[in-house]
Protein backbone atom coordinates (compact mmCIF):
# COMPACT_ATOMS: atom_id res chain seq x y z
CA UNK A 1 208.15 40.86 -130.79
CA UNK A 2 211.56 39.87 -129.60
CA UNK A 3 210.96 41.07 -125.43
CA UNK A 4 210.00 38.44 -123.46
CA UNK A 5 208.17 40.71 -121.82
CA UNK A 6 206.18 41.58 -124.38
CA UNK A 7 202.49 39.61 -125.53
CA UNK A 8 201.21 40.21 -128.67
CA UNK A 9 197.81 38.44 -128.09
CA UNK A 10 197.20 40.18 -124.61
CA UNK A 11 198.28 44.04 -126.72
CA UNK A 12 195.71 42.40 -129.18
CA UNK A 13 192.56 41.70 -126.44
CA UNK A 14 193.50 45.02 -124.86
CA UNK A 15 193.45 47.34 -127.77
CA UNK A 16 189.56 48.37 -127.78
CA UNK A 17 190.15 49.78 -124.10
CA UNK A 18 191.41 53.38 -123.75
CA UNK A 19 193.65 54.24 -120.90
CA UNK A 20 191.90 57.04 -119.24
CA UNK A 21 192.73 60.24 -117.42
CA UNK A 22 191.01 60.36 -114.33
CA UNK A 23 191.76 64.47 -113.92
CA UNK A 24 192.36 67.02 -116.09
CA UNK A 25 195.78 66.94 -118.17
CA UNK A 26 197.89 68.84 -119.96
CA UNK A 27 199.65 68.53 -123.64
CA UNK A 28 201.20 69.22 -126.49
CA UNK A 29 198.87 68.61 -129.35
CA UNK A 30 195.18 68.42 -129.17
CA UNK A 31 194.05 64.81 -128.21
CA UNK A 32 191.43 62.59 -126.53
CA UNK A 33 191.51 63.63 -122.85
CA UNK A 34 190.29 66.57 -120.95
CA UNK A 35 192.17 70.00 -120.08
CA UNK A 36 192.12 72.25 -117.64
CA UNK A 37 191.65 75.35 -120.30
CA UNK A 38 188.85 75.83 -122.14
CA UNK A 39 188.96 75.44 -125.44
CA UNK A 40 186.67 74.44 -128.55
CA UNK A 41 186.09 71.16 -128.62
CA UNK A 42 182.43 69.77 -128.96
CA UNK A 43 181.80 69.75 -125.19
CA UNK A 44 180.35 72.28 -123.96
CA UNK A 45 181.53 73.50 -120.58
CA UNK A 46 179.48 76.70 -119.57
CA UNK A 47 178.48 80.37 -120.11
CA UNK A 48 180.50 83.32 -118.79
CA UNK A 49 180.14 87.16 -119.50
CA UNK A 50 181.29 88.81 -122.55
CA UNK A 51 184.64 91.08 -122.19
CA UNK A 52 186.00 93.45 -124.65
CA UNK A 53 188.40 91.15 -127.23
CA UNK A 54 186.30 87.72 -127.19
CA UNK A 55 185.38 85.94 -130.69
CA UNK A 56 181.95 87.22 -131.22
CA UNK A 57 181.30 83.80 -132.95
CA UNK A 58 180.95 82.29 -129.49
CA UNK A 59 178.53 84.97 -128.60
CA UNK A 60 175.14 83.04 -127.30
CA UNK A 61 172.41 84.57 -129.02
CA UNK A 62 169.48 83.20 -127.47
CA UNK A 63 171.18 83.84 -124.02
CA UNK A 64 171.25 87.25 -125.17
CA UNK A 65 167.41 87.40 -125.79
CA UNK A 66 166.23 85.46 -122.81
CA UNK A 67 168.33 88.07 -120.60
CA UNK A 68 169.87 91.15 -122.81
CA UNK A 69 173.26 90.10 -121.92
CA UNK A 70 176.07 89.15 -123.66
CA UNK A 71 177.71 85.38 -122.86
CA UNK A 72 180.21 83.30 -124.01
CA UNK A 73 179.86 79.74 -124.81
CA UNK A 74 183.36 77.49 -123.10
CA UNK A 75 183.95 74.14 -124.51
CA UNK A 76 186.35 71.94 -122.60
CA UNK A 77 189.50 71.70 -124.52
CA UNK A 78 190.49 68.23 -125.51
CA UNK A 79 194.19 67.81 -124.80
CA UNK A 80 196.85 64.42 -124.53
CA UNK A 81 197.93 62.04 -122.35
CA UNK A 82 201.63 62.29 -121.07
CA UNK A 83 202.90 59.20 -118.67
CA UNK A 84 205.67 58.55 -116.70
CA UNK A 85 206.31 54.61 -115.57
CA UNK A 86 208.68 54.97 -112.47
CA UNK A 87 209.88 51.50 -111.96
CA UNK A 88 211.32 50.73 -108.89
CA UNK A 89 215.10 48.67 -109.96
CA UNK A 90 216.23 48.33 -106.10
CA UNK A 91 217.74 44.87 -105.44
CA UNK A 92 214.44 43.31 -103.82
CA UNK A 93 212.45 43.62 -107.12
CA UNK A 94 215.17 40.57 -108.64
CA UNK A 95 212.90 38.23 -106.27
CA UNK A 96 211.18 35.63 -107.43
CA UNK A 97 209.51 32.95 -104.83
CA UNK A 98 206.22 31.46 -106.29
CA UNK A 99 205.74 33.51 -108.86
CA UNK A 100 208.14 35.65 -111.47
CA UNK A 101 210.39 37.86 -110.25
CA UNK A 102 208.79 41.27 -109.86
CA UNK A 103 210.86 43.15 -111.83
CA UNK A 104 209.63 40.98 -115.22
CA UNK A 105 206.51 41.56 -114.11
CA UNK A 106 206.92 45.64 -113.84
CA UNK A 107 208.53 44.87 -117.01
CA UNK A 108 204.92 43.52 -118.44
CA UNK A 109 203.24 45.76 -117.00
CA UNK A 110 205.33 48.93 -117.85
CA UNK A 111 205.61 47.50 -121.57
CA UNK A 112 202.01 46.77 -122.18
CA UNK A 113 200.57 49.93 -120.96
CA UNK A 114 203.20 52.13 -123.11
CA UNK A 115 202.38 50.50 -126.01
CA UNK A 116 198.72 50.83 -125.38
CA UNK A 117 199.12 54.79 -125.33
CA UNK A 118 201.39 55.51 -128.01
CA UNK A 119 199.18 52.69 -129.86
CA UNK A 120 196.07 55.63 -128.97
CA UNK A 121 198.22 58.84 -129.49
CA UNK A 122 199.62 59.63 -126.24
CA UNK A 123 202.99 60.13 -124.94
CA UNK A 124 204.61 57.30 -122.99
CA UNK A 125 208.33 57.64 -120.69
CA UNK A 126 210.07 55.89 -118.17
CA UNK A 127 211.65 56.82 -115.31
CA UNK A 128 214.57 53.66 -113.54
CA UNK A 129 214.71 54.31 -110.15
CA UNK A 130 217.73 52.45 -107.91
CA UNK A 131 219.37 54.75 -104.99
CA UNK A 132 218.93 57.80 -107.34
CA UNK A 133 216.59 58.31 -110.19
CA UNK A 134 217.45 57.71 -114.21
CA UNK A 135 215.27 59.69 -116.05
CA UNK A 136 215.99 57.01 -118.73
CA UNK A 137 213.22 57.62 -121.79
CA UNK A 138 211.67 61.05 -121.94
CA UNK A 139 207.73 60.62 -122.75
CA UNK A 140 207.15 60.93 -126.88
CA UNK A 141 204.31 59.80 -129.26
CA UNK A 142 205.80 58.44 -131.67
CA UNK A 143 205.85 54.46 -132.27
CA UNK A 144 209.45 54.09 -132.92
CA UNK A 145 210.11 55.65 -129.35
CA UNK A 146 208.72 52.36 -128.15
CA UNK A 147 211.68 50.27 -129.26
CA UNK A 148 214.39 52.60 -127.18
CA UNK A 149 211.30 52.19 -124.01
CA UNK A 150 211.65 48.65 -124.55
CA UNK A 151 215.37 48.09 -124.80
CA UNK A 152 215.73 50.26 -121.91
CA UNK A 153 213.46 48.26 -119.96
CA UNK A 154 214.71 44.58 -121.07
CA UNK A 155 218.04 46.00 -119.71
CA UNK A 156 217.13 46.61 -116.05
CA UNK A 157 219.38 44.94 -113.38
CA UNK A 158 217.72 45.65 -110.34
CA UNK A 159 220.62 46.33 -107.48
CA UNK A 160 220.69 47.98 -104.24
CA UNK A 161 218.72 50.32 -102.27
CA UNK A 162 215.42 51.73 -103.24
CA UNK A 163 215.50 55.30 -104.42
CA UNK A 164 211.80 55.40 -104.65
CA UNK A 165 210.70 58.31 -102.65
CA UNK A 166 213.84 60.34 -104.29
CA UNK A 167 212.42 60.12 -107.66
CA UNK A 168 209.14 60.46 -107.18
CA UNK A 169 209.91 63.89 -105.32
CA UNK A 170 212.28 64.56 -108.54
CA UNK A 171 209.50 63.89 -110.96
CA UNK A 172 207.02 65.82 -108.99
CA UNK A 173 209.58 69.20 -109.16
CA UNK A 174 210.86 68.48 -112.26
CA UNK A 175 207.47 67.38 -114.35
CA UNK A 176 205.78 70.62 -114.86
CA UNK A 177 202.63 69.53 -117.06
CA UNK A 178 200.03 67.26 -115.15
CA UNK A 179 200.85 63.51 -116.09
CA UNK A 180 199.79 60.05 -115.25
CA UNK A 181 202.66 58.73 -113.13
CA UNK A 182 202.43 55.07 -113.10
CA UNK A 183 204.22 53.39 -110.15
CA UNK A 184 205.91 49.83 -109.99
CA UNK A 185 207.34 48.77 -107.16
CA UNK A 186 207.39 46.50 -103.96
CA UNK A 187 207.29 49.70 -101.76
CA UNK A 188 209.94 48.89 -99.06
CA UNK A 189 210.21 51.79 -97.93
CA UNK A 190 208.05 53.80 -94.82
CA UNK A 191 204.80 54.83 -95.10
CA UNK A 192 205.37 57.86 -93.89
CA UNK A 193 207.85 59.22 -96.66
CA UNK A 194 205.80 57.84 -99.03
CA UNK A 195 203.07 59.32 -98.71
CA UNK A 196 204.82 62.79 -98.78
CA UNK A 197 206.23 61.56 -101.68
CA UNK A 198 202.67 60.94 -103.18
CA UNK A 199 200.84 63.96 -101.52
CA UNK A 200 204.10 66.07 -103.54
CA UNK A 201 202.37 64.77 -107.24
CA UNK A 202 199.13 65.06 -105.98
CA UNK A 203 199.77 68.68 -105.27
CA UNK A 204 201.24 69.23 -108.22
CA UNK A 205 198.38 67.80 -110.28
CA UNK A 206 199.64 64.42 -111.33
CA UNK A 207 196.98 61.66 -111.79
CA UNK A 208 198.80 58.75 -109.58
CA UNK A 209 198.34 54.81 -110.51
CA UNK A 210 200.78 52.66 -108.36
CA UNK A 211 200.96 48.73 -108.78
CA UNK A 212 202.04 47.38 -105.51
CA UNK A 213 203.92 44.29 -106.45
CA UNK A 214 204.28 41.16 -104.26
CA UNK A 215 205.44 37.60 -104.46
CA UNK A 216 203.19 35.25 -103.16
CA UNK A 217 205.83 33.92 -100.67
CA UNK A 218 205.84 36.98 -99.28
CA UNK A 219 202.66 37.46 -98.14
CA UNK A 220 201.87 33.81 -96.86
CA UNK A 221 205.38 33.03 -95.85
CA UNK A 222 204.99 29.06 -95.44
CA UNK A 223 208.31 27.61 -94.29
CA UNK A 224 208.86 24.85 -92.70
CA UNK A 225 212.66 24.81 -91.51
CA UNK A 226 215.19 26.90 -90.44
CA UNK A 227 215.75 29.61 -93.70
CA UNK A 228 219.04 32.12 -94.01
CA UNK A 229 217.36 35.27 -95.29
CA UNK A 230 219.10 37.58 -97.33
CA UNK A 231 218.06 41.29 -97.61
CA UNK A 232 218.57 41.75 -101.58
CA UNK A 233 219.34 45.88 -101.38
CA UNK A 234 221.85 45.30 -99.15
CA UNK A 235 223.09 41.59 -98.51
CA UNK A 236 222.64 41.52 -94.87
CA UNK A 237 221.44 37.73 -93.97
CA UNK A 238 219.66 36.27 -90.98
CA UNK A 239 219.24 32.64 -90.55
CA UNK A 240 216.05 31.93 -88.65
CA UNK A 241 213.54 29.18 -87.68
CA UNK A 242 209.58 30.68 -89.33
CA UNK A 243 207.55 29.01 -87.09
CA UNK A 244 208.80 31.41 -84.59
CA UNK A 245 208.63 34.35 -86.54
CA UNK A 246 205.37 33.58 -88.54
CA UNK A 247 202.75 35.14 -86.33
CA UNK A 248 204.97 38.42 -85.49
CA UNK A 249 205.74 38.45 -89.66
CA UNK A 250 202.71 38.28 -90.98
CA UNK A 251 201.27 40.87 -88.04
CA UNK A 252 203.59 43.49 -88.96
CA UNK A 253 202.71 42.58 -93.16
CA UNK A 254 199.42 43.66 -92.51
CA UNK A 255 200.24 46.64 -90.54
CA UNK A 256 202.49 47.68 -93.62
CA UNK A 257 200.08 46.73 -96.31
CA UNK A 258 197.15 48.72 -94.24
CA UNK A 259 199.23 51.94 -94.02
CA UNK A 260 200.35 51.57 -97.64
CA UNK A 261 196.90 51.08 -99.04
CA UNK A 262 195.55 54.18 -96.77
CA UNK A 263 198.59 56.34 -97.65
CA UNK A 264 197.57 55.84 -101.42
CA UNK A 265 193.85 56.66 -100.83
CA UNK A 266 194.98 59.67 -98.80
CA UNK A 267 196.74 60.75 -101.82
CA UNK A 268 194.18 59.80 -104.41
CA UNK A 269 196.25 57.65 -105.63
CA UNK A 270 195.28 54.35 -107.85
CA UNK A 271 196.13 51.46 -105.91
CA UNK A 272 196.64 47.88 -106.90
CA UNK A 273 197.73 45.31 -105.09
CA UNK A 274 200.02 42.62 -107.87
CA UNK A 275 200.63 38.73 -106.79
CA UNK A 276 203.27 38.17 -109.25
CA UNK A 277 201.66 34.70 -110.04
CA UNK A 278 198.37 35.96 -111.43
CA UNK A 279 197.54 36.47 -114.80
CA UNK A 280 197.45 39.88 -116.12
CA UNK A 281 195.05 40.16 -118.58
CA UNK A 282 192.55 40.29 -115.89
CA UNK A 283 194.68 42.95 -113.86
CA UNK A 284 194.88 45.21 -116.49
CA UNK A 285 191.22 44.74 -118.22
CA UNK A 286 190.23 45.58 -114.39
CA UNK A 287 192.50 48.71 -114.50
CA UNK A 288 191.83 49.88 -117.69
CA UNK A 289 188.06 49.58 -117.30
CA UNK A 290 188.10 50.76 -113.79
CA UNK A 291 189.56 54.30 -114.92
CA UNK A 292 186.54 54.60 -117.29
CA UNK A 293 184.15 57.62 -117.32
CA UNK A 294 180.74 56.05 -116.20
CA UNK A 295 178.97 56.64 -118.90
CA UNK A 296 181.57 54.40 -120.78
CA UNK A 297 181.15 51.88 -118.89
C-alpha cells in the first residue's frame, strides 16, 4: 500500500477479529450486528401477544397449547455497522516529542480500523475536525471508498485551534442513525464541554470509542534547562526554567487526565489512553477484543 500509514502485516494479524457494536445499531442493509427492531434473524428475542395483521407463521403453537393464547415469536434483527472517525487536526496534534507525532498516529489508527470494517461489511467515514468541522468522507461499504478515506487522511495538516467539541455536537444533531463514533484526539480542551459534548451522542444513541492520544514528553516532562514553549494552535511562546514548573505541571496533568477519564465513563464512552511510542498491534488487539460479546471471548 502506498500510505505510510498504512501496515499490511498488522491489517493481516488483525483480520480474524470483528469490530464490535457494544449497543444496538442501526443500518442500511441487513448485517452482523444487533438492532433495535425486531426482526427475523435466528435469535430469538421473546414472545408478545398476537394483534390483528401479524404473520401467522410466527404464531407459537405450543405457547398456544400450554396457555390458549396466541403469541408471537421476535427475533432480534441483525443490522450494520456505520462509523464515524472524528480526528482531531488542531495544531497540537503536529507534535511529536518521543514518539511520532500524534496526528500519524490517528492516522494509523483511523486507517486500520476503516479498513477492518469495510474489510467485514460495514460502513466506514471520517469526519476532520480543526476550528470547525469537515465532514470530509461520508461513511460507505464499499472497498474502493477506502482509497478517497485514505487520501483524505494522508492529506491532513493539522493547524490551529481545536474544533473538537463543535463537531462532535454537529455529528451528534446531524447523524440521525446510531453509529460508532470513534474519537482521535489529544483533548485540549475542558472537561466540562466535553463531556456535554459526549453526553449529546450518548443521548442520541451513538456507541462512543475515544483514543486519547499523548506524547510521552508530555506526560513525564523531563527537562533539564530553560525551554521556550510554543502553544502549536495558536503560537503563543513562553520561555521557562522546568524544574520550577515540574511539580505544579505534572499536578495539574493528572487533574486533567482524571476528569477526562471520568467524563468518558460518565458518558459510557470507550476510553483509551495512546503513548504515541507504543506499538499498536497490542492497542488495537486489546480494543478489538475488549468490545467482544463474552461469550466470544
Amino acid at each position: 500500500m502506498k500510505y505510510d500509514f498504512l501496515d499490511n502485516t498488522l491489517l493481516s494479524r488483525l483480520g480474524s477479529l470483528p469490530i464490535e457494536a457494544r449497543a444496538p445499531m442501526l443500518g442500511n442493509v441487513a448485517g452482523k450486528h444487533r438492532s433495535p427492531h425486531r426482526g427475523s434473524s435466528v435469535e430469538f428475542a421473546e414472545y408478545r401477544k398476537y394483534v390483528p395483521g401479524d404473520d401467522t407463521r410466527r404464531l407459537d403453537w405450543k405457547a398456544f397449547a400450554r396457555s390458549d393464547r396466541f403469541y408471537i415469536k421476535e427475533f432480534e434483527a441483525d443490522t450494520n455497522l456505520r462509523a464515524y472517525f472524528v480526528v482531531d487536526a488542531s495544531g497540537s496534534m503536529n507534535f511529536a516529542g518521543r514518539g511520532e507525532a500524534k496526528i500519524q498516529f490517528a492516522r494509523r489508527i483511523a486507517a486500520a480500523l476503516s479498513y477492518l470494517l469495510v474489510n467485514q461489511g460495514d460502513a466506514a467515514g471520517l469526519s476532520i475536525c480543526t476550528d470547525k468541522l469537515h465532514l470530509e468522507v461520508p461513511p460507505s461499504r464499499r472497498a474502493a471508498h477506502l482509497e478517497r478515506l485514505f487520501s483524505t487522511l494522508g492529506a491532513l495538516t493539522p493547524a490551529g485551534p481545536t474544533g473538537l467539541i463543535h463537531a462532535l455536537h454537529t455529528i451528534a444533531e446531524k447523524v440521525s442513525q446510531r453509529a460508532f463514533v470513534v474519537i482521535l484526539s489529544d483533548l485540549f480542551t475542558e472537561p466540562a464541554a466535553l463531556s456535554d459534548a459526549l453526553q449529546h451522542l450518548r443521548y442520541r444513541k451513538h456507541d462512543i470509542a475515544v483514543f486519547h492520544l499523548l506524547d510521552p514528553q508530555e506526560l513525564g516532562f523531563e527537562f533539564d534547562r530553560p525551554h521556550r514553549f510554543v502553544d502549536m494552535e495558536d503560537n503563543t511562546a513562553l520561555v521557562v526554567e522546568p524544574n520550577l514548573i515540574a511539580d505544579e505541571y505534572k499536578a495539574a496533568l493528572r487533574d486533567f487526565l482524571t476528569a477526562v477519564r471520568a467524563k468518558c465513563h460518565d458518558a459510557a464512552a470507550d476510553y483509551q489512553m495512546v503513548l504515541t511510542d507504543a506499538p499498536l498491534e497490542p492497542l488495537l488487539r486489546e480494543f478489538l477484543t475488549a468490545r467482544l460479546p463474552k461469550s466470544k471471548h
